[in-house]
Protein backbone atom coordinates (compact mmCIF):
# COMPACT_ATOMS: atom_id res chain seq x y z
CA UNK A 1 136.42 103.07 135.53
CA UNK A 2 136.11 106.53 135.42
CA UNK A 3 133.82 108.14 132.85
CA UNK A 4 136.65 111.15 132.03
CA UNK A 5 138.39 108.48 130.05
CA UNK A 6 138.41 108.05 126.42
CA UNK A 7 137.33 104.63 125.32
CA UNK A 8 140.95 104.71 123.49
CA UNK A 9 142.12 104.96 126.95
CA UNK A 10 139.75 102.87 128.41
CA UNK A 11 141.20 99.72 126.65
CA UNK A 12 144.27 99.89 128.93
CA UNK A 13 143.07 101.18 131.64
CA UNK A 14 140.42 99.56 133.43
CA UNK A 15 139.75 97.63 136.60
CA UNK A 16 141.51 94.34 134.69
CA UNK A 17 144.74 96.46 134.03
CA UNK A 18 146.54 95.21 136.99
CA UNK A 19 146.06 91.69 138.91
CA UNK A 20 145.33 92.98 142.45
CA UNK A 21 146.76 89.85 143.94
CA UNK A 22 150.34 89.94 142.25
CA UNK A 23 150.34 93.32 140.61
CA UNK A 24 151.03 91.21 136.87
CA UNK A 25 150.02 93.61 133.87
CA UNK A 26 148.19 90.74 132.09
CA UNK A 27 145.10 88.92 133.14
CA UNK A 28 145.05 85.51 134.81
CA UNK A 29 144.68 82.60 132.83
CA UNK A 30 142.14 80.16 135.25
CA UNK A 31 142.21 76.98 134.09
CA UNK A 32 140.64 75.67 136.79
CA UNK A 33 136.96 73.52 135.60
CA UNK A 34 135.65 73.36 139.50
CA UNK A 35 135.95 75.14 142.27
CA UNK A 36 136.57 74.20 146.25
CA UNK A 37 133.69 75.54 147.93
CA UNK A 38 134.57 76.69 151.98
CA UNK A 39 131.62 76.25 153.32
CA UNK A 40 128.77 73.79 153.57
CA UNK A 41 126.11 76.09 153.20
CA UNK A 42 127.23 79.23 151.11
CA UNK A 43 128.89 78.32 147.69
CA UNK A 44 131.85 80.93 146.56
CA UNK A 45 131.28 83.43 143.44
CA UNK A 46 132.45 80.01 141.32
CA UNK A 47 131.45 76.20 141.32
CA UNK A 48 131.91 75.41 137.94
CA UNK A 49 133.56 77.09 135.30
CA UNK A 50 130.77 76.75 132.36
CA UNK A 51 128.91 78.81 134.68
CA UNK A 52 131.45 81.44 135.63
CA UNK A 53 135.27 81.59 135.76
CA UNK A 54 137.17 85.10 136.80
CA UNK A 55 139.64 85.24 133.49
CA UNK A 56 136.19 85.10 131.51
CA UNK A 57 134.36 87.66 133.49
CA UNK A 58 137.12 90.08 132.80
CA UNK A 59 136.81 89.60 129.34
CA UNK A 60 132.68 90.09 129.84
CA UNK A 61 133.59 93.24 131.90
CA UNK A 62 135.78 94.81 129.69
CA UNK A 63 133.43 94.26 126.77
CA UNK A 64 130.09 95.61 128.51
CA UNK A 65 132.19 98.32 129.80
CA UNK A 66 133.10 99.39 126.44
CA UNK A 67 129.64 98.89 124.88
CA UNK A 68 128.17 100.82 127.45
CA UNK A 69 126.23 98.08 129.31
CA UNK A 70 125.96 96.20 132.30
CA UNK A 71 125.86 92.59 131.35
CA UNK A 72 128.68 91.18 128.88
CA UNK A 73 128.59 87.51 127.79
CA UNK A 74 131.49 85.50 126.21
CA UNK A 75 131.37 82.49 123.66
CA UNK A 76 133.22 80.01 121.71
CA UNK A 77 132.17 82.21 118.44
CA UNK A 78 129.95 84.93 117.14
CA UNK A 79 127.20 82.50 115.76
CA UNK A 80 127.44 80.76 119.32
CA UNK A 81 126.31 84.51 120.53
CA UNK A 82 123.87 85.18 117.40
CA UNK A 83 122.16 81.67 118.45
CA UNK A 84 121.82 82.18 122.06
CA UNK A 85 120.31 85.65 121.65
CA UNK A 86 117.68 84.13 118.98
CA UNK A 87 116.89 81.62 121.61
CA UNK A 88 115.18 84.54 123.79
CA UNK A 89 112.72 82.95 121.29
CA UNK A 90 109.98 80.91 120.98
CA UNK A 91 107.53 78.46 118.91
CA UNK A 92 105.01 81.15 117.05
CA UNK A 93 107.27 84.16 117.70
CA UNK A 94 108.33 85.94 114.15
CA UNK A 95 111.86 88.22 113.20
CA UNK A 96 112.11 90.92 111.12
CA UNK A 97 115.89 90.74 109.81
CA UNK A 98 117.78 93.03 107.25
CA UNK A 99 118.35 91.41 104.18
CA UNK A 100 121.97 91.40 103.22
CA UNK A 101 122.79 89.34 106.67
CA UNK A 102 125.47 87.57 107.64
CA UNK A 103 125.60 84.10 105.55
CA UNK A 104 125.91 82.02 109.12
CA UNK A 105 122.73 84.43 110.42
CA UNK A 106 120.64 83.61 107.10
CA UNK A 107 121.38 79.75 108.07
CA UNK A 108 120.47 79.81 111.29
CA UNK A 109 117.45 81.69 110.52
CA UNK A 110 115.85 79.73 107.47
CA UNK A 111 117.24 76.17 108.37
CA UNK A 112 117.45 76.09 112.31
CA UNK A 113 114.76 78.73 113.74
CA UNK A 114 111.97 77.53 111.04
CA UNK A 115 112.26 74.26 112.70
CA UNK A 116 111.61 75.45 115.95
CA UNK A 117 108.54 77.76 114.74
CA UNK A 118 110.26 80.83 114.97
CA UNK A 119 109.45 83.05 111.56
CA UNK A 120 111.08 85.03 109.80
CA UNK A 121 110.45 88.25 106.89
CA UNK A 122 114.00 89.26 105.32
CA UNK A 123 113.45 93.40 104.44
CA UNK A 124 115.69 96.05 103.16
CA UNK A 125 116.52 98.13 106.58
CA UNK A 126 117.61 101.17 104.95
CA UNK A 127 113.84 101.46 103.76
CA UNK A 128 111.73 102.33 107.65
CA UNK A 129 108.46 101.77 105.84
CA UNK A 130 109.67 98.48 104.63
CA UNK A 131 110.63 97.18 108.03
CA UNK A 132 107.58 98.67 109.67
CA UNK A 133 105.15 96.97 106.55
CA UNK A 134 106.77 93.82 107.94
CA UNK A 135 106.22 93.97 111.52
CA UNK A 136 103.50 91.69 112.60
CA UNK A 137 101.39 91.12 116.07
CA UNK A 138 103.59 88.22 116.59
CA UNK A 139 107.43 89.91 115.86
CA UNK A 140 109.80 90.13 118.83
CA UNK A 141 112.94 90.84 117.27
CA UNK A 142 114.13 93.31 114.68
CA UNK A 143 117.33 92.17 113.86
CA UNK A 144 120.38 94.51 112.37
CA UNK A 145 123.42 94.42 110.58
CA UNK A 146 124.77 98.39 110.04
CA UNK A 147 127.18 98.49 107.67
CA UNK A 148 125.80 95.23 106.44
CA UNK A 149 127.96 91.95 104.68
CA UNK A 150 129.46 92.27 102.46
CA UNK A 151 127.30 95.41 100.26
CA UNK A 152 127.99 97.97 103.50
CA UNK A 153 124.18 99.10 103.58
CA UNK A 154 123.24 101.27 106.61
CA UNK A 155 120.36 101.26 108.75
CA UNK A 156 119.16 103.97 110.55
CA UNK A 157 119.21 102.34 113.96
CA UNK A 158 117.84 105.04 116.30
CA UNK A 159 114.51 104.63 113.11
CA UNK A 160 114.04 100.86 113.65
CA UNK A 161 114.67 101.35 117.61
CA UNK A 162 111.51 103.90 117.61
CA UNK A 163 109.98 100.85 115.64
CA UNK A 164 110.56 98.60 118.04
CA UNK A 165 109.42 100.39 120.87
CA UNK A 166 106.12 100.88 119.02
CA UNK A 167 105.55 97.47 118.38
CA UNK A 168 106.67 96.05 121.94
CA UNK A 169 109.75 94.43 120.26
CA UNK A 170 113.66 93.79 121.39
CA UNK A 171 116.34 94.84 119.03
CA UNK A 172 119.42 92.99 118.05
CA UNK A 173 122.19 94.42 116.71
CA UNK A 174 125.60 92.54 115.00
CA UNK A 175 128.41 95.36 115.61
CA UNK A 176 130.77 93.43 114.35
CA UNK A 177 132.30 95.80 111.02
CA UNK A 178 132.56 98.79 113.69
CA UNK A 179 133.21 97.33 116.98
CA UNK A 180 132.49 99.63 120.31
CA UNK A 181 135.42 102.11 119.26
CA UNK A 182 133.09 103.60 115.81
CA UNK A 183 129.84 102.57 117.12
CA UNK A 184 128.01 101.58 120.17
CA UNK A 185 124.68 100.76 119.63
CA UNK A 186 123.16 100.41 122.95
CA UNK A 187 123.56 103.90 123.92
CA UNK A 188 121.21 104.38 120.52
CA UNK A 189 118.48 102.23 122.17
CA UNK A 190 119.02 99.09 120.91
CA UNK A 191 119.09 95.65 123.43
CA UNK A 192 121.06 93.24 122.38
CA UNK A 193 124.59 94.32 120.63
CA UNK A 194 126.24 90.99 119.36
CA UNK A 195 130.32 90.33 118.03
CA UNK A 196 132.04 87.95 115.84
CA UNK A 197 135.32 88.70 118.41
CA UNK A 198 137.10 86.61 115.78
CA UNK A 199 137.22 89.56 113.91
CA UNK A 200 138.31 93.28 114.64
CA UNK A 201 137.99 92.57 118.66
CA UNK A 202 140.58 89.83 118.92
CA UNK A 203 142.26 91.38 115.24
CA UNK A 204 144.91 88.54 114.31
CA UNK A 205 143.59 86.18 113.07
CA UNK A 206 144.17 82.97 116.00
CA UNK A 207 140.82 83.35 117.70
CA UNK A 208 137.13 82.01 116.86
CA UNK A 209 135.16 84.05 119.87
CA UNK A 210 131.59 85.73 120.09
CA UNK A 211 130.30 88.92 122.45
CA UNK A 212 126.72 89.58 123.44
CA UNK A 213 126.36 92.84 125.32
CA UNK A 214 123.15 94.16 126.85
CA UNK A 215 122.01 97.25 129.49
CA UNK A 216 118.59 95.68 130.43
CA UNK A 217 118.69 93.95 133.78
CA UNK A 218 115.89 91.71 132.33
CA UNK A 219 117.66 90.31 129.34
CA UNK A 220 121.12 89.96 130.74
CA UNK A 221 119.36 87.63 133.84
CA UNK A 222 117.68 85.70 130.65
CA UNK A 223 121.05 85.80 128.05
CA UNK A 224 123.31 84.03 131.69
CA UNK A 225 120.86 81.64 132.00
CA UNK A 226 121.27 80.41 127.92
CA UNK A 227 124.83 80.93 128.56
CA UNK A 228 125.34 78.28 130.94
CA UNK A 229 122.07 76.57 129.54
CA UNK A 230 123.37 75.87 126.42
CA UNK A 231 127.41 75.56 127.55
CA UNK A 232 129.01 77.09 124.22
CA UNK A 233 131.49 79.44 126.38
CA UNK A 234 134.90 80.72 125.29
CA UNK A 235 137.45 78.87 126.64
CA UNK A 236 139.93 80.66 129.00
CA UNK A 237 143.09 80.72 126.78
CA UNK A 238 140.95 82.13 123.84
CA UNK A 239 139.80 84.79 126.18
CA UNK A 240 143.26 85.69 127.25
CA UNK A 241 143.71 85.97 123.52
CA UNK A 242 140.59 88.13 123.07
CA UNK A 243 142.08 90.25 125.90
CA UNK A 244 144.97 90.85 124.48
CA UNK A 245 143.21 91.74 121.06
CA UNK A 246 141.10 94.52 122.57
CA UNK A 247 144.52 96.60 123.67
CA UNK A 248 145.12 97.95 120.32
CA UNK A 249 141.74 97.61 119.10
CA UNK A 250 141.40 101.79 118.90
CA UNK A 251 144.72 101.86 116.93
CA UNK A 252 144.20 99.34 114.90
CA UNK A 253 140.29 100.46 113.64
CA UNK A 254 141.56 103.69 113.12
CA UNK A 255 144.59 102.96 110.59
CA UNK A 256 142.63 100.27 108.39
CA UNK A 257 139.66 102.61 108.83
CA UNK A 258 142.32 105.00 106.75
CA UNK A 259 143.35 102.78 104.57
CA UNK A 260 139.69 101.69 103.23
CA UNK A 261 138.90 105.80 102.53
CA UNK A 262 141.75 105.64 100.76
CA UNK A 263 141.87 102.75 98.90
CA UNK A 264 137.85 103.30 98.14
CA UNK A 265 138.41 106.37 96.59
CA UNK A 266 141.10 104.94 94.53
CA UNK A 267 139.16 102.18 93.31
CA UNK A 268 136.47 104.58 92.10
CA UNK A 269 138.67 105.21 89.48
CA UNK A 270 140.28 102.00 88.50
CA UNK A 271 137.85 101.12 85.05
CA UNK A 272 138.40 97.39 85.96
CA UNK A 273 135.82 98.17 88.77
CA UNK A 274 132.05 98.32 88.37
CA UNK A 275 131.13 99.24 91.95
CA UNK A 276 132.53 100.80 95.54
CA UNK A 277 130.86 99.90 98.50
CA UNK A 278 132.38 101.75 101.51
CA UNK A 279 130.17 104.23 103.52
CA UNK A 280 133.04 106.54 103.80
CA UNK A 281 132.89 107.55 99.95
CA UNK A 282 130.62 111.08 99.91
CA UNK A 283 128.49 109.26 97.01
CA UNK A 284 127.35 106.13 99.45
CA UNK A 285 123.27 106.77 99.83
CA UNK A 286 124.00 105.62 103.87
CA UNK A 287 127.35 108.07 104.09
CA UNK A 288 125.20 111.09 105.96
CA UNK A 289 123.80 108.58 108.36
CA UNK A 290 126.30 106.88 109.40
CA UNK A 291 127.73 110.16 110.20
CA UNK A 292 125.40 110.77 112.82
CA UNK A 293 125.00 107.36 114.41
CA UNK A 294 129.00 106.63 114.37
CA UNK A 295 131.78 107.82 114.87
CA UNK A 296 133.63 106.33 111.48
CA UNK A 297 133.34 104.29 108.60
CA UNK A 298 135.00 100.86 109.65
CA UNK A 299 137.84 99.28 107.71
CA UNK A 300 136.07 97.09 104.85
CA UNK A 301 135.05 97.54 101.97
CA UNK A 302 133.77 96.13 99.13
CA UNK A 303 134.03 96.19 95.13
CA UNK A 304 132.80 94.44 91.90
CA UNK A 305 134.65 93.51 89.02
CA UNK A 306 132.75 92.29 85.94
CA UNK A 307 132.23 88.55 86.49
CA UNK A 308 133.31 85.58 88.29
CA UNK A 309 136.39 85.07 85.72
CA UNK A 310 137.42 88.74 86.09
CA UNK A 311 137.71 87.88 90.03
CA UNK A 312 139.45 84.90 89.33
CA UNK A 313 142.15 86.96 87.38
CA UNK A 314 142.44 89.53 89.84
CA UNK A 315 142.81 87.17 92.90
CA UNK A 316 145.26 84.75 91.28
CA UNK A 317 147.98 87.86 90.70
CA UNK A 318 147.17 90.21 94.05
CA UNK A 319 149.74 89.27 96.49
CA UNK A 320 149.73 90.86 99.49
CA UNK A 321 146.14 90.24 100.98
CA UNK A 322 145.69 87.37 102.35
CA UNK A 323 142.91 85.47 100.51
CA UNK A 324 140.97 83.74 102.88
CA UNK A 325 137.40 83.83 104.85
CA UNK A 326 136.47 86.26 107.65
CA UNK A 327 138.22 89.64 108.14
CA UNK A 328 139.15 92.28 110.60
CA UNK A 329 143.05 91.15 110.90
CA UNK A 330 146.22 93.06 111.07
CA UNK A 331 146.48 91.31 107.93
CA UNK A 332 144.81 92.56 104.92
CA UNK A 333 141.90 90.07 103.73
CA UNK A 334 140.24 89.92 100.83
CA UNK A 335 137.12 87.19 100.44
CA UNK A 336 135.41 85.96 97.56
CA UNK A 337 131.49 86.19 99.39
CA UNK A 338 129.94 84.09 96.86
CA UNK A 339 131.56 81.24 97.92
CA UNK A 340 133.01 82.61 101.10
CA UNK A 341 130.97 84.40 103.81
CA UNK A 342 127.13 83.76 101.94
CA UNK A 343 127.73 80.58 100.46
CA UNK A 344 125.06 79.07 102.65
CA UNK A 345 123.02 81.91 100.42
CA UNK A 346 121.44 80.17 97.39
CA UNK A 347 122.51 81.84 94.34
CA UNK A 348 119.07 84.02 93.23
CA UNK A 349 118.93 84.87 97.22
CA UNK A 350 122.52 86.04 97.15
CA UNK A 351 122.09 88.41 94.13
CA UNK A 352 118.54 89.60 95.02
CA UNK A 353 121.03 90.92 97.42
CA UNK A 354 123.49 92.52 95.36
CA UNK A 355 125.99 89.91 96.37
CA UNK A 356 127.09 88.70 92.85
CA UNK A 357 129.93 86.67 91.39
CA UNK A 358 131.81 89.97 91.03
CA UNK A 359 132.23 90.89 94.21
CA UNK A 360 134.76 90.92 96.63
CA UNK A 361 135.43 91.75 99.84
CA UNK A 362 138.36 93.51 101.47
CA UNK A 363 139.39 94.19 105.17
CA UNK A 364 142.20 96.77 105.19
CA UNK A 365 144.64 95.93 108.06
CA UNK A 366 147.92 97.18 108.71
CA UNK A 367 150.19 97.18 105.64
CA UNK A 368 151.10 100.62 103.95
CA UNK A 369 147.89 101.29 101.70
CA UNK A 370 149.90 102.89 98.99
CA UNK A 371 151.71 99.29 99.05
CA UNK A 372 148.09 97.67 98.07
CA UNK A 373 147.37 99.43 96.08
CA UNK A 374 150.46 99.01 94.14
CA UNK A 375 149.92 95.33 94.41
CA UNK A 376 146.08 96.05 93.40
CA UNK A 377 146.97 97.93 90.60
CA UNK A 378 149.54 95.10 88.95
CA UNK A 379 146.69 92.35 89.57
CA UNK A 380 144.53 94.86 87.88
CA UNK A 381 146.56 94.75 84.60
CA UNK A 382 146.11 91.46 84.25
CA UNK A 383 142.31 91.34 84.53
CA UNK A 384 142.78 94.03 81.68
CA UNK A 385 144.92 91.81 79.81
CA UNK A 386 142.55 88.67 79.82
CA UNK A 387 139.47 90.91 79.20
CA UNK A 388 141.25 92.49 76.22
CA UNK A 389 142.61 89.21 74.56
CA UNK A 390 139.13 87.36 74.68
């Protein structure tokens, strides 16, 4: 695809825009597990579709296209992608990971790779010095998560890429809050970009998928032979679905990205709230940065109330998000990440963190924001009610 194009553009027009065989607008759905082979001696581009099937490649194309790489992987869901990355890995081998990960990253990390020898140091990534005290002969991954989950912390990438390099050490980076059209990390240095597609990428909510991008000849060879290694590849109709997601991906990001300014400014000024986190708002230590690395602020946000009974309040009267685990829908979703997205987090971990029972989470999708807001502002009242009768 031509480089004149705007990634905007780019998600419609590509080489997968039009089936060359029958000229159909949509990609082919191949079903097909095994493939006839023609010839004795020299095996087709497909055998067996674990190992390759041409309705997934498109899907790998179009997303290493759009990160800027040369290697795009595909699997049944974004810890499937987070866990074959991590097995680049070995016994003795240590990672450096910001702290206010993922909850499904933390349990992989602490329950899964600890049992396999691989170490780990947890370190506020906003803080260079911090990540560089923790960097050890043995490290071989600094992992990142810019804006982070659910607090919306940012690293400075190109920082902890220089780090890296220093240190002989491959960076990983989970793009899933941003997604290739605010931020594309590989053209920033880093290695290994990694998606929850379940999210903003496949954006309705009736898809569990994962992405793993990379640029480095080296590593993609390595990341195809986990892929088929380990088997845990998205299924064709789920692909189609992923597909079919990516279309209105630019529109999409850039009215909930919108929304969240506006509805985080708002909330700055509701007294029910303690606490804004959205790297949009001129006051977020990270807004400057994120600036310069990106090319927007993403469409979540988060905000604390005063306790877990306050959220309890608020959530029982909102109406219009839906309340519910993950995010990154054309429906608005709001999540409780105490008991939602870091409830593998124990409890003093979690609010070492920040994460406390008063926070929740909201992905702006594509309702009317002055209409949530309305609908935020009548749960509101009633928090204000219960707080002012006890």
């Amino acid at each position: 695809m031509s480089e004149q194009y705007s990634l905007q553009t780019k998600l419609l027009h590509n080489e997968h825009k039009v089936d060359q065989a029958t000229g159909a607008v949509s990609v082919p759905i191949q079903h097909a597990s095994t493939f006839h082979q023609f010839d004795f001696d020299t095996f087709g581009t497909y055998d067996y579709s674990r190992s390759g099937n041409p309705t997934r490649d498109a899907l790998e194309a179009a997303i290493a296209e759009l990160e800027g790489g040369n290697h795009g992987f595909a699997f049944a869901s974004g810890m499937a992608a987070i866990s074959t990355a991590f097995m680049l890995l070995s016994k003795g081998d240590h990672v450096v990971l910001t702290k206010d990960v993922y909850g499904g990253t933390f349990r992989l990390v602490t329950e899964v790779l600890t049992r396999l020898g691989i170490e780990h140091t947890f370190v506020d990534m906003t803080n260079l010095a911090e990540v560089a005290a923790a960097i050890r002969p043995n490290t071989r991954v600094l992992y990142m998560e810019t804006p982070s989950n659910p607090t919306l912390n940012i690293t400075d990438i190109r920082g902890v890429v220089s780090l890296a390099k220093e240190h002989e050490c491959l960076t990983f980076l989970d793009n899933t809050f941003l997604t290739p059209a605010l931020q594309r990390p590989l053209e920033l240095g880093v290695d290994v970009v990694l998606h929850s597609a379940t999210k903003f990428i496949g954006g309705h909510s009736d898809v569990v998928a994962g992405l793993a991008v990379t640029k480095n000849e080296e590593l993609g060879k390595k990341l195809a032979f986990l892929q088929n290694s380990f088997g845990a590849i998205l299924g064709v109709q789920d692909v189609w679905l992923v597909l079919r997601g990516l279309k209105t991906l630019h529109v999409r990001m850039e009215h909930g990205e919108k929304g969240a300014q506006q509805i985080a400014e708002w909330l700055q000024g509701v007294p029910e709230v303690k606490r804004v986190y959205y790297p949009g708002l001129k006051d977020h230590p990270g807004h400057e940065l994120q600036k310069r690395q990106a090319e927007g602020f993403g469409a979540v946000l988060s905000f604390e109330l005063e306790n877990e009974e306050a959220v309890r309040r608020f959530v029982e009267h909102v109406k219009l998000p839906v309340f519910a685990v993950s995010l990154g829908a054309v429906e608005s979703i709001l999540s409780y990440p105490a008991k939602m997205s870091h409830a593998a987090m124990p409890k003093e971990e979690r609010e070492a963190r920040g994460i406390r029972d008063g926070l929740l989470r909201l992905s702006v999708g594509l309702e009317k924001p002055e209409e949530l807001m309305a609908d935020f502002k009548a749960a509101f009242a009633h928090v204000r009610g219960k707080v002012e009768h006890l």
